[in-house]
N, C-alpha and C. Protein backbone atom coordinates (compact mmCIF):
# COMPACT_ATOMS: atom_id res chain seq x y z
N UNK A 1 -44.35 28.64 104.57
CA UNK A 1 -44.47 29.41 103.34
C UNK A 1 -44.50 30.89 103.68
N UNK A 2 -43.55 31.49 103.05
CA UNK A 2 -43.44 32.70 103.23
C UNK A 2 -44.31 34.00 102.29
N UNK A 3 -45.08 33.50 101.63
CA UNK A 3 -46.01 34.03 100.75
C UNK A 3 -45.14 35.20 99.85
N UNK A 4 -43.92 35.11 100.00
CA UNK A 4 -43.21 35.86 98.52
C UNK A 4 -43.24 35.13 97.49
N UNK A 5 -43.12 35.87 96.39
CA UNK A 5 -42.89 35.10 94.89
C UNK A 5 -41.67 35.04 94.74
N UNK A 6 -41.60 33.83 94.23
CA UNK A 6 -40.18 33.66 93.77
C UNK A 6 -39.14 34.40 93.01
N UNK A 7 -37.88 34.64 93.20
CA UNK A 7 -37.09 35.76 92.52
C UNK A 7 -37.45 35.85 91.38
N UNK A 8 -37.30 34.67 90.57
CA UNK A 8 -37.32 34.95 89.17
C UNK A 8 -38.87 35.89 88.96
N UNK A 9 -39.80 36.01 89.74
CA UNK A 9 -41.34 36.10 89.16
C UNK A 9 -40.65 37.75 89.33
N UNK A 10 -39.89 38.05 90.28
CA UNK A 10 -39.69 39.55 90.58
C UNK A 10 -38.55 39.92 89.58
N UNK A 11 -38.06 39.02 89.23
CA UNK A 11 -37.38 39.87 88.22
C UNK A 11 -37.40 40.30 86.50
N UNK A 12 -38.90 39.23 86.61
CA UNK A 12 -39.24 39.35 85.06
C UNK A 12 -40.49 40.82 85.67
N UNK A 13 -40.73 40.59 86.35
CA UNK A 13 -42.14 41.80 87.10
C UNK A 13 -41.52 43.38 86.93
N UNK A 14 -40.40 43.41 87.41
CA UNK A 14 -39.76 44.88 87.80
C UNK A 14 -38.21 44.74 87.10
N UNK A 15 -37.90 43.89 86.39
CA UNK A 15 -36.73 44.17 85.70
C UNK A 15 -36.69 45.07 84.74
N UNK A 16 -37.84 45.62 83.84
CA UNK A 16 -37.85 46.56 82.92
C UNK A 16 -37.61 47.92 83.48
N UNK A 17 -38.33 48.02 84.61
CA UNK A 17 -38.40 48.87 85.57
C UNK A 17 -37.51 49.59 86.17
N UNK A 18 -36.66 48.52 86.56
CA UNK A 18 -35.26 48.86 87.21
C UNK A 18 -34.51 49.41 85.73
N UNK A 19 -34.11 48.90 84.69
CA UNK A 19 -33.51 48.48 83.84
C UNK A 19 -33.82 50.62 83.45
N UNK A 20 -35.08 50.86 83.25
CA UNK A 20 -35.09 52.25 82.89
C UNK A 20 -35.12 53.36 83.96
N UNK A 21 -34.93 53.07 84.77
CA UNK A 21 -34.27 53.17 85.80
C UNK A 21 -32.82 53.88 85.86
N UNK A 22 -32.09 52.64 86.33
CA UNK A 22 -30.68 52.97 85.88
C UNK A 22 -30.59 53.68 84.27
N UNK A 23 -30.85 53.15 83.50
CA UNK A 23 -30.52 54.19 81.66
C UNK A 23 -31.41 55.84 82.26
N UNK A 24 -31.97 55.86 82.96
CA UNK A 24 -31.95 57.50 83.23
C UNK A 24 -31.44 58.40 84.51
N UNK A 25 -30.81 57.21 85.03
CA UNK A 25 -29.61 58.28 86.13
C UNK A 25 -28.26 58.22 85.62
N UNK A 26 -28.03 56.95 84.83
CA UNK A 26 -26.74 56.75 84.66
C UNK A 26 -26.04 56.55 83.37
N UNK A 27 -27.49 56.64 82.14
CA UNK A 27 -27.01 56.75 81.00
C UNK A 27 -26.78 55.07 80.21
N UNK A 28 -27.09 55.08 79.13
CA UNK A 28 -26.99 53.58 78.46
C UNK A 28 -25.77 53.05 78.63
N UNK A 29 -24.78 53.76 78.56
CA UNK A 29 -23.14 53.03 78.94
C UNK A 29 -23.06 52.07 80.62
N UNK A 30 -23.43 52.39 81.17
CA UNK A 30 -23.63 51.42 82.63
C UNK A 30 -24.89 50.74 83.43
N UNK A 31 -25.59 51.03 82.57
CA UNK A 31 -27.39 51.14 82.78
C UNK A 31 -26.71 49.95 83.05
N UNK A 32 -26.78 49.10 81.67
CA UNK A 32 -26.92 47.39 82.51
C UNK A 32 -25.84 47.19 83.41
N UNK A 33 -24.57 47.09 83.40
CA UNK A 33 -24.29 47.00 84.66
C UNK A 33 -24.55 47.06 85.97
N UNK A 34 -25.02 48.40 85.88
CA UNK A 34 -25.98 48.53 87.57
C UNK A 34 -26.91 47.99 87.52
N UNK A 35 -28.00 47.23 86.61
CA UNK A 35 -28.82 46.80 86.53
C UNK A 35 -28.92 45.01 86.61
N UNK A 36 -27.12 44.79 86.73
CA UNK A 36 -26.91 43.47 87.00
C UNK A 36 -26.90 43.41 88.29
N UNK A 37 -26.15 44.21 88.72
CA UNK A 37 -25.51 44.62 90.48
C UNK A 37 -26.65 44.38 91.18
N UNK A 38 -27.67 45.30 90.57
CA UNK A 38 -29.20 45.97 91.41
C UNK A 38 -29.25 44.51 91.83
N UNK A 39 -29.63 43.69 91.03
CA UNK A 39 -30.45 41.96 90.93
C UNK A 39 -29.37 41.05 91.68
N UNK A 40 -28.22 40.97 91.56
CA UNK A 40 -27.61 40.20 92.33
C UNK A 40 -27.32 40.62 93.57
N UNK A 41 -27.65 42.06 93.79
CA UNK A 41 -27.51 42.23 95.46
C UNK A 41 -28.82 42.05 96.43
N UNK A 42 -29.65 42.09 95.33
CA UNK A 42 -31.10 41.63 95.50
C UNK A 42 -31.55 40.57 95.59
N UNK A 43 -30.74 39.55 95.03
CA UNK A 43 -31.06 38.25 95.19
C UNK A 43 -30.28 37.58 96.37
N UNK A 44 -29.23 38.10 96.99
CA UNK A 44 -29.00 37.78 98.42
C UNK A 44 -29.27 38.08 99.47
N UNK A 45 -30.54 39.63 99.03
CA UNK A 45 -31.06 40.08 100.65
C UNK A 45 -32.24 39.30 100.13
N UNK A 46 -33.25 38.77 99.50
CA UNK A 46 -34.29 38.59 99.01
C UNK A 46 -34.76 37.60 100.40
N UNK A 47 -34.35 36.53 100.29
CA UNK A 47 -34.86 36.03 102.06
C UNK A 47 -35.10 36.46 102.70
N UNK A 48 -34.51 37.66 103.65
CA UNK A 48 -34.93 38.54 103.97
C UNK A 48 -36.04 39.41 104.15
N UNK A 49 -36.36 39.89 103.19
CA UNK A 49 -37.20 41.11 102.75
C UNK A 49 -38.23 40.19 103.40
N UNK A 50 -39.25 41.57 104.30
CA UNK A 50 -40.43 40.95 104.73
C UNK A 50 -41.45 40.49 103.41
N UNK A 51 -42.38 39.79 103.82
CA UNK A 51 -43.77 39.17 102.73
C UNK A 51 -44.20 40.98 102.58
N UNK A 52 -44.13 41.29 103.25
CA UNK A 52 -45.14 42.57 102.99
C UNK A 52 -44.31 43.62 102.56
N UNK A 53 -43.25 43.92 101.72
CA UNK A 53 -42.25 45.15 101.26
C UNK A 53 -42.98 45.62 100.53
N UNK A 54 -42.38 46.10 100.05
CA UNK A 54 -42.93 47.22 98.23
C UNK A 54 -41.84 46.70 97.65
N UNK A 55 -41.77 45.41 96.89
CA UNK A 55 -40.43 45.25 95.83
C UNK A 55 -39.86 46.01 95.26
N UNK A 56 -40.76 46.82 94.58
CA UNK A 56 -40.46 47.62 93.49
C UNK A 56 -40.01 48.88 93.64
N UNK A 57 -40.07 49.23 95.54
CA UNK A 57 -39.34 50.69 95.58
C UNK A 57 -37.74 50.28 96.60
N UNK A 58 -38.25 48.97 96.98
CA UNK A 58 -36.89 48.13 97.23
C UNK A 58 -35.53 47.92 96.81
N UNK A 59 -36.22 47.69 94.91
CA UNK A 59 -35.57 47.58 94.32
C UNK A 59 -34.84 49.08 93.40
N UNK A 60 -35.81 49.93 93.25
CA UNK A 60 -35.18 51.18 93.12
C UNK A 60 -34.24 51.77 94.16
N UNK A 61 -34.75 50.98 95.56
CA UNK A 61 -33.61 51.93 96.38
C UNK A 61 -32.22 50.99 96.04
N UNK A 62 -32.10 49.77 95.92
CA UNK A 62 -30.75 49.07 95.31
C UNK A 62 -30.00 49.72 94.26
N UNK A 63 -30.96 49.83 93.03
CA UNK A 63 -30.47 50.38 92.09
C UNK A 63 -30.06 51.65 92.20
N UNK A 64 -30.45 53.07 93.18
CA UNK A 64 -30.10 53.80 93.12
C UNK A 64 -29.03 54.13 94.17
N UNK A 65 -28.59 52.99 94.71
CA UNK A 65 -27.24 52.84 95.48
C UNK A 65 -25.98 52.75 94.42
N UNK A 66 -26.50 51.58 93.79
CA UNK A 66 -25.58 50.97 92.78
C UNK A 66 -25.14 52.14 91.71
N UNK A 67 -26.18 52.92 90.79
CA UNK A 67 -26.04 54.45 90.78
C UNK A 67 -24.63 54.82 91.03
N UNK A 68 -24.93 55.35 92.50
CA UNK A 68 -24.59 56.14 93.23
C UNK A 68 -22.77 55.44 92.96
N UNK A 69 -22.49 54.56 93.23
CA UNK A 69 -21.60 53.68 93.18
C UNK A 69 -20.57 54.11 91.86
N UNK A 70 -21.86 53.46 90.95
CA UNK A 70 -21.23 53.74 89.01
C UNK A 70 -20.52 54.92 88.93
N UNK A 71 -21.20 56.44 89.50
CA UNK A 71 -20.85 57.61 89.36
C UNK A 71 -19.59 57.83 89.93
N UNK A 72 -19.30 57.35 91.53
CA UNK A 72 -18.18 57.57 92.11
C UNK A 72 -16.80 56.98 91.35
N UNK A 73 -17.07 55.49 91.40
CA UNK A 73 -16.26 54.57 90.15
C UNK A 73 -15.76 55.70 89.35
N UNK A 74 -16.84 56.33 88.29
CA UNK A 74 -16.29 56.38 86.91
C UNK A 74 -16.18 58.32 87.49
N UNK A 75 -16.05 58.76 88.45
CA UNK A 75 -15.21 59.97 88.90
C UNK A 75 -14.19 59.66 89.23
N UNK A 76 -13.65 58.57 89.59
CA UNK A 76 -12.00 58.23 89.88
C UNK A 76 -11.11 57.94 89.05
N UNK A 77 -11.85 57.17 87.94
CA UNK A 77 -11.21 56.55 86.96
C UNK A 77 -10.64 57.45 86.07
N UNK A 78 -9.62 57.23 85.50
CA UNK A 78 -9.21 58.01 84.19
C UNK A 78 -9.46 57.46 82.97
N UNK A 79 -9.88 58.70 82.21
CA UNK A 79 -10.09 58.23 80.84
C UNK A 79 -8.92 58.42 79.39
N UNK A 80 -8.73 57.54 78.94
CA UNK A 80 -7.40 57.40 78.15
C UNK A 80 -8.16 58.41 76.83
N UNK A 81 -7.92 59.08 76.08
CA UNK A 81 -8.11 59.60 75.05
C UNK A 81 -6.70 59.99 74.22
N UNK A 82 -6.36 59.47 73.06
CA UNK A 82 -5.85 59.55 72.03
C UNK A 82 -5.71 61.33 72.21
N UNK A 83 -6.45 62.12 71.83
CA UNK A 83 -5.95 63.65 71.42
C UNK A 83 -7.25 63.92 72.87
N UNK A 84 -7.29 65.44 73.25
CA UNK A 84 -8.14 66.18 74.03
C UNK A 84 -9.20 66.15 72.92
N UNK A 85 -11.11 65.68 73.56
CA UNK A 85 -11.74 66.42 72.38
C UNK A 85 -11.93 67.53 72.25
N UNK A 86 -12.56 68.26 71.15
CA UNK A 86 -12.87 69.38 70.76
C UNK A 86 -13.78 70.28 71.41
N UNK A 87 -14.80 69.49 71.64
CA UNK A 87 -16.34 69.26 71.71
C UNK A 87 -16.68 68.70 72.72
N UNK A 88 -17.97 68.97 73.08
CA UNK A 88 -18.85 67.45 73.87
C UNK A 88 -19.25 66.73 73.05
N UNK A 89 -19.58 65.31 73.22
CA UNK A 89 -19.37 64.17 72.78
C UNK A 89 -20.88 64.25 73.19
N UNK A 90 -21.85 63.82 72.28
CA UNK A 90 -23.63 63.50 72.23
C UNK A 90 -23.49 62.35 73.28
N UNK A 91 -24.43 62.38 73.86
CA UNK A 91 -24.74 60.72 74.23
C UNK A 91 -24.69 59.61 72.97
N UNK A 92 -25.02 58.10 73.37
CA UNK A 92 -25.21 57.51 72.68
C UNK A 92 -26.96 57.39 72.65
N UNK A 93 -27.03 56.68 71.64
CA UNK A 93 -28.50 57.04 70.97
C UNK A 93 -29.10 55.26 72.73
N UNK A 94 -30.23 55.78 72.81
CA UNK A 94 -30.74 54.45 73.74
C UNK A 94 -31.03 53.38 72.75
N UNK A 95 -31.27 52.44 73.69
CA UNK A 95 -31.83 50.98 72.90
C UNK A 95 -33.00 51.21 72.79
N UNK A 96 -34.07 50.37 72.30
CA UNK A 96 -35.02 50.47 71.47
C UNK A 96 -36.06 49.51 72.91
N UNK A 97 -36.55 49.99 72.77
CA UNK A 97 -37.77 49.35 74.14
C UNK A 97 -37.63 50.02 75.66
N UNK A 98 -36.78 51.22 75.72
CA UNK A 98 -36.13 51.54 76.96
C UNK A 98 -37.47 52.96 77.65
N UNK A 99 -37.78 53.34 76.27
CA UNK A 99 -39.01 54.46 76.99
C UNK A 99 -38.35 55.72 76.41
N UNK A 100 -37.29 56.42 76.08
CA UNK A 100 -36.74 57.31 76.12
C UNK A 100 -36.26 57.35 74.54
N UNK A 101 -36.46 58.45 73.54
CA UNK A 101 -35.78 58.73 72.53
C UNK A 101 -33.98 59.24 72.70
N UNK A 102 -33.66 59.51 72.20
CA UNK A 102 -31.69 59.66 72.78
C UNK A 102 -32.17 61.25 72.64
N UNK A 103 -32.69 62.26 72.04
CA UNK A 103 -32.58 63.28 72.80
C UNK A 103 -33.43 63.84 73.63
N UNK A 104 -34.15 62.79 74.21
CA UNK A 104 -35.12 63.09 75.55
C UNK A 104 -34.00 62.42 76.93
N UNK A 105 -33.15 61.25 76.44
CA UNK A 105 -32.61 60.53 77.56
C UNK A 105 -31.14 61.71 77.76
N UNK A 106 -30.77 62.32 76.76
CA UNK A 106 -29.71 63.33 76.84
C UNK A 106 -29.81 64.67 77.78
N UNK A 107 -31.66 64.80 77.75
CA UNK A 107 -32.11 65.98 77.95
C UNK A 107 -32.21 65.68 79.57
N UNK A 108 -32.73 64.58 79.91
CA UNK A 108 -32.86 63.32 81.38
C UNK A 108 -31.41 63.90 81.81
N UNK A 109 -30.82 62.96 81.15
CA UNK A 109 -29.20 63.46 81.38
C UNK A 109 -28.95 64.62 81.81
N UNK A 110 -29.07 65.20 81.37
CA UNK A 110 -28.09 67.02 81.66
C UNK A 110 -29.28 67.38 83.22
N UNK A 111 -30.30 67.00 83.31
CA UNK A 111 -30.68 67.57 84.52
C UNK A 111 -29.82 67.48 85.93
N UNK A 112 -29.99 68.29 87.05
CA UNK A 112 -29.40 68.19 88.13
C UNK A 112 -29.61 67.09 88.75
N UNK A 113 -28.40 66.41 89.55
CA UNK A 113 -28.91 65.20 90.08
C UNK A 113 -30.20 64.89 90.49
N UNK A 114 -30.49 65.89 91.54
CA UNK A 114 -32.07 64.91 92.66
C UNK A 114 -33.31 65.40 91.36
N UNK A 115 -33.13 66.69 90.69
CA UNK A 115 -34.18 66.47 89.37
C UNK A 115 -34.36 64.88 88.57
N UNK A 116 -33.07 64.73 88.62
CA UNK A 116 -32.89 63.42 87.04
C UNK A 116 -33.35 61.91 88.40
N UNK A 117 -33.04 62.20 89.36
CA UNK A 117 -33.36 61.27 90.19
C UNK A 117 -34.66 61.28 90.71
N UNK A 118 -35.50 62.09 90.86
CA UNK A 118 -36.78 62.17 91.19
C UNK A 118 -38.03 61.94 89.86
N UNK A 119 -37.49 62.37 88.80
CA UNK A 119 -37.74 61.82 87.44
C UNK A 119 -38.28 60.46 87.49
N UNK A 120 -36.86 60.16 87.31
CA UNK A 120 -36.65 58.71 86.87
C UNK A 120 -37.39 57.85 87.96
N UNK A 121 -37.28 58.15 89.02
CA UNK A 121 -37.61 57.11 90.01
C UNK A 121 -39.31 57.54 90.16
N UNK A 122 -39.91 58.68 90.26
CA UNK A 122 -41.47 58.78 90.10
C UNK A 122 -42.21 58.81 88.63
N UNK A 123 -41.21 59.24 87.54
CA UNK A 123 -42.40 59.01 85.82
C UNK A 123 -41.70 57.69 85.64
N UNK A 124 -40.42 57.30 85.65
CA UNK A 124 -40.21 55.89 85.12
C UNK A 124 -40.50 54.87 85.67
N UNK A 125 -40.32 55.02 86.96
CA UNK A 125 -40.56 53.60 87.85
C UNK A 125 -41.72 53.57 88.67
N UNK A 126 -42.88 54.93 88.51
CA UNK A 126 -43.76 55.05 89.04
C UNK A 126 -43.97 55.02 91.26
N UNK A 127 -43.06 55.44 91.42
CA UNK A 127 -43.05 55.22 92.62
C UNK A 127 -43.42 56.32 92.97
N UNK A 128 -44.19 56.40 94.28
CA UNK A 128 -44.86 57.82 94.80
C UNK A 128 -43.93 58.44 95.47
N UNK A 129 -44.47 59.76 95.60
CA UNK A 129 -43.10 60.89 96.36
C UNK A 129 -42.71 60.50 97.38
N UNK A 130 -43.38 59.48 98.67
CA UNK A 130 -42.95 59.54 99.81
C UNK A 130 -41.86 58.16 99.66
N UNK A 131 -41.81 57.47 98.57
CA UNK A 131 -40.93 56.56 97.87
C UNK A 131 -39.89 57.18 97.92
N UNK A 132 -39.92 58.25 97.00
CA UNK A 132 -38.65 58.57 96.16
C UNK A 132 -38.01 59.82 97.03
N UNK A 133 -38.92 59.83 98.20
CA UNK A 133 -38.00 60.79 99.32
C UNK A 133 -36.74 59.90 100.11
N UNK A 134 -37.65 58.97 100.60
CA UNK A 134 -36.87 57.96 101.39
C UNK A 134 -35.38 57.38 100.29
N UNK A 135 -35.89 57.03 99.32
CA UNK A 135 -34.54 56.79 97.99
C UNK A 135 -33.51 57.81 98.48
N UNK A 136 -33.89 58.99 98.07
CA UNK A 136 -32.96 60.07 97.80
C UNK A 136 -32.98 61.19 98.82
N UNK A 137 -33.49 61.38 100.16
CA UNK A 137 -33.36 61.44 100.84
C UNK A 137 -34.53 62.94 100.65
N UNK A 138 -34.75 63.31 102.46
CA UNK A 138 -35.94 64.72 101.73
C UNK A 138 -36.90 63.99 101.54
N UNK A 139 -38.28 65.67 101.77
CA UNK A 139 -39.37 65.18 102.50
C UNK A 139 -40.08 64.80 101.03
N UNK A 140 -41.07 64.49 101.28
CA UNK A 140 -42.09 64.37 99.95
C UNK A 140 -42.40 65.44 98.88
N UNK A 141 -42.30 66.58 100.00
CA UNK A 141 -42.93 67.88 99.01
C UNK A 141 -41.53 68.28 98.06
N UNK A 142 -40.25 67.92 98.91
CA UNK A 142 -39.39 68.28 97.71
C UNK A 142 -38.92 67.09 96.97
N UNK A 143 -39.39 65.94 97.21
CA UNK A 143 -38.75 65.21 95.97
C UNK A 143 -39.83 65.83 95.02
N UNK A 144 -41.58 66.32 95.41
CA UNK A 144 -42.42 66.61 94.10
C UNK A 144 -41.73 67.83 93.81
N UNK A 145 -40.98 68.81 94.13
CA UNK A 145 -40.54 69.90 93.74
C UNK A 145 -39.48 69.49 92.82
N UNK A 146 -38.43 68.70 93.01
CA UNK A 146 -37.28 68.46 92.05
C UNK A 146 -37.93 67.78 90.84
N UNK A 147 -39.10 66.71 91.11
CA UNK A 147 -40.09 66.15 89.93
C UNK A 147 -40.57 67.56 88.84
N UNK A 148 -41.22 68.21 89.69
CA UNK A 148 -41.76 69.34 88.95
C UNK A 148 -40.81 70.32 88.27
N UNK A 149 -40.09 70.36 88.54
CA UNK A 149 -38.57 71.13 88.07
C UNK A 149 -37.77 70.76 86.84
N UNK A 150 -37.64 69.21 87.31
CA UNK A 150 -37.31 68.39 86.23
C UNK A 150 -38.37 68.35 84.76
N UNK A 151 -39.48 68.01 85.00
CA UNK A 151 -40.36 67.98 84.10
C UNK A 151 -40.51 69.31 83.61
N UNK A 152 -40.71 69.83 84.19
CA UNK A 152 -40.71 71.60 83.56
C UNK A 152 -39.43 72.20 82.35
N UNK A 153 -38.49 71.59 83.22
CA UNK A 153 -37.13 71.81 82.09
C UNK A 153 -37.21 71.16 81.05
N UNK A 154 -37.57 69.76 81.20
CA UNK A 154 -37.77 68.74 80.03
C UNK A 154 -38.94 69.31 78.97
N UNK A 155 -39.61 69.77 79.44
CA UNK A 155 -40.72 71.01 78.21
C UNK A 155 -39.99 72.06 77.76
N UNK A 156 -39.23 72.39 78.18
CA UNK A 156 -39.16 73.67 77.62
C UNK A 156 -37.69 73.37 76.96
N UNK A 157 -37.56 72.36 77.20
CA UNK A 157 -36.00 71.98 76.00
C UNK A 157 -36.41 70.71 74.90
N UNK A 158 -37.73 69.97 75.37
CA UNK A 158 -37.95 68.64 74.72
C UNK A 158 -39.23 68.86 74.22
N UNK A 159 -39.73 70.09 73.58
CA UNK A 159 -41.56 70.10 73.03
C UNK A 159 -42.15 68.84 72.87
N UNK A 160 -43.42 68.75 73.26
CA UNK A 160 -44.32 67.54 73.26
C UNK A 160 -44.77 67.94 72.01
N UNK A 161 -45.01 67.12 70.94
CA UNK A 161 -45.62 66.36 69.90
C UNK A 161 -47.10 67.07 69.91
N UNK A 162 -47.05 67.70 68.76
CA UNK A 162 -48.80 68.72 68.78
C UNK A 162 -50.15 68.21 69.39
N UNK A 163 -50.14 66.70 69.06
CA UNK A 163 -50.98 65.73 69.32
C UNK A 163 -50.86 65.55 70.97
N UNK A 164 -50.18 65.10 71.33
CA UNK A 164 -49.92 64.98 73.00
C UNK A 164 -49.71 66.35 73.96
N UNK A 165 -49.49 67.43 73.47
CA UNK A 165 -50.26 68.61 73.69
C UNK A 165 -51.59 68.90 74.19
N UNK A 166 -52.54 68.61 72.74
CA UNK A 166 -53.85 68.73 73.05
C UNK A 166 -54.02 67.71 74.13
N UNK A 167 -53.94 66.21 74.07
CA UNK A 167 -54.27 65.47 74.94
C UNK A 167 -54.27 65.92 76.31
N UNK A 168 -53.13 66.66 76.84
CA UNK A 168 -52.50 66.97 78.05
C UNK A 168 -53.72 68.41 78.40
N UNK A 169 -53.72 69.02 77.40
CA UNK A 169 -54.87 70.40 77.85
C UNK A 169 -55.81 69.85 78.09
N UNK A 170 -56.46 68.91 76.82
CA UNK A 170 -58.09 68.25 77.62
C UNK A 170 -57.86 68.22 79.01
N UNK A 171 -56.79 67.04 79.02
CA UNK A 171 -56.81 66.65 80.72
C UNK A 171 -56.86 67.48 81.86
N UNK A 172 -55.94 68.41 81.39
CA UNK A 172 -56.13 69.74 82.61
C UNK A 172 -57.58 70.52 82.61
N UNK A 173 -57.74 70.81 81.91
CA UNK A 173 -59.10 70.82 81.70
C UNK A 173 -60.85 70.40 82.46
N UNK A 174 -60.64 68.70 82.54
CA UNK A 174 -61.18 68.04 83.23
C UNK A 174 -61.01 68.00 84.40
């Protein structure tokens, strides 16, 4: 007995996880896709993986391969359009249980890569800096620098809610 849990227990455990995850590096149009990839490339190293890993930053480092992947893909590809648009084109609005309103996940969006990646992988998926260094490469202090950068921009383009304001001063505060 190898004292892991069985895939399925890991993928109902950290599938949400992953799932918001990918929708904030890569946007609701491929989220699930990479979020299929993540799990089926995961489910053939899974034997593997020692009893003692960190699943869950395991599995962010999959997903943020797979990422990495989606982006290159859909930089090669051409896109057919009927006329040139005018405009930029909004995101699409997110699904409903994902964590993100569509103009907070837009706002996610437009950040610089290792910002939107240090984000996502330390407020969404909760993984600590020396996690999300090893992910994305770089020491701890600058994945918290691209975190802090990121979040900083996200205030000052995405105002917090009057109520969650105060909350946040108490806290500093204390």
């Amino acid at each position: 007995m190898t004292g892991k849990q069985p895939f399925e227990a890991v993928v109902t455990k950290h599938g949400r996880t992953v799932l918001r995850v990918c929708r904030a590096v890569l946007g609701p149009a491929d989220a699930d896709d990479a979020w299929s990839e993540t799990f089926l490339a995961a489910m053939r190293a899974y034997p593997d993986l020692p009893a003692d890993a960190n699943v869950e930053a395991w599995l962010v480092t999959i997903a943020h391969r797979k990422a990495i992947d989606a982006t290159r893909a859909a930089a090669r590809r051409a896109i057919p359009v009927a006329q040139p648009p005018d405009g930029a084109v909004a995101p699409a609005a997110d699904s409903a249980g994902d964590g993100l309103d569509g103009d907070l996940a837009g706002a996610v969006a437009r950040l610089p890569a290792k910002q939107k990646q240090a984000v996502a992988y330390h407020y969404l998926a909760g993984l600590p800096y020396t996690d999300v260094a090893a992910i994305v490469g770089g020491s701890a202090d600058a994945a918290r620098r691209a975190a802090a950068d990121g979040i900083a921009t996200l205030r000052r383009s995405h105002p917090a809610p009057p109520e969650r304001e105060r909350k946040e001063k108490a806290c500093e505060r204390e």
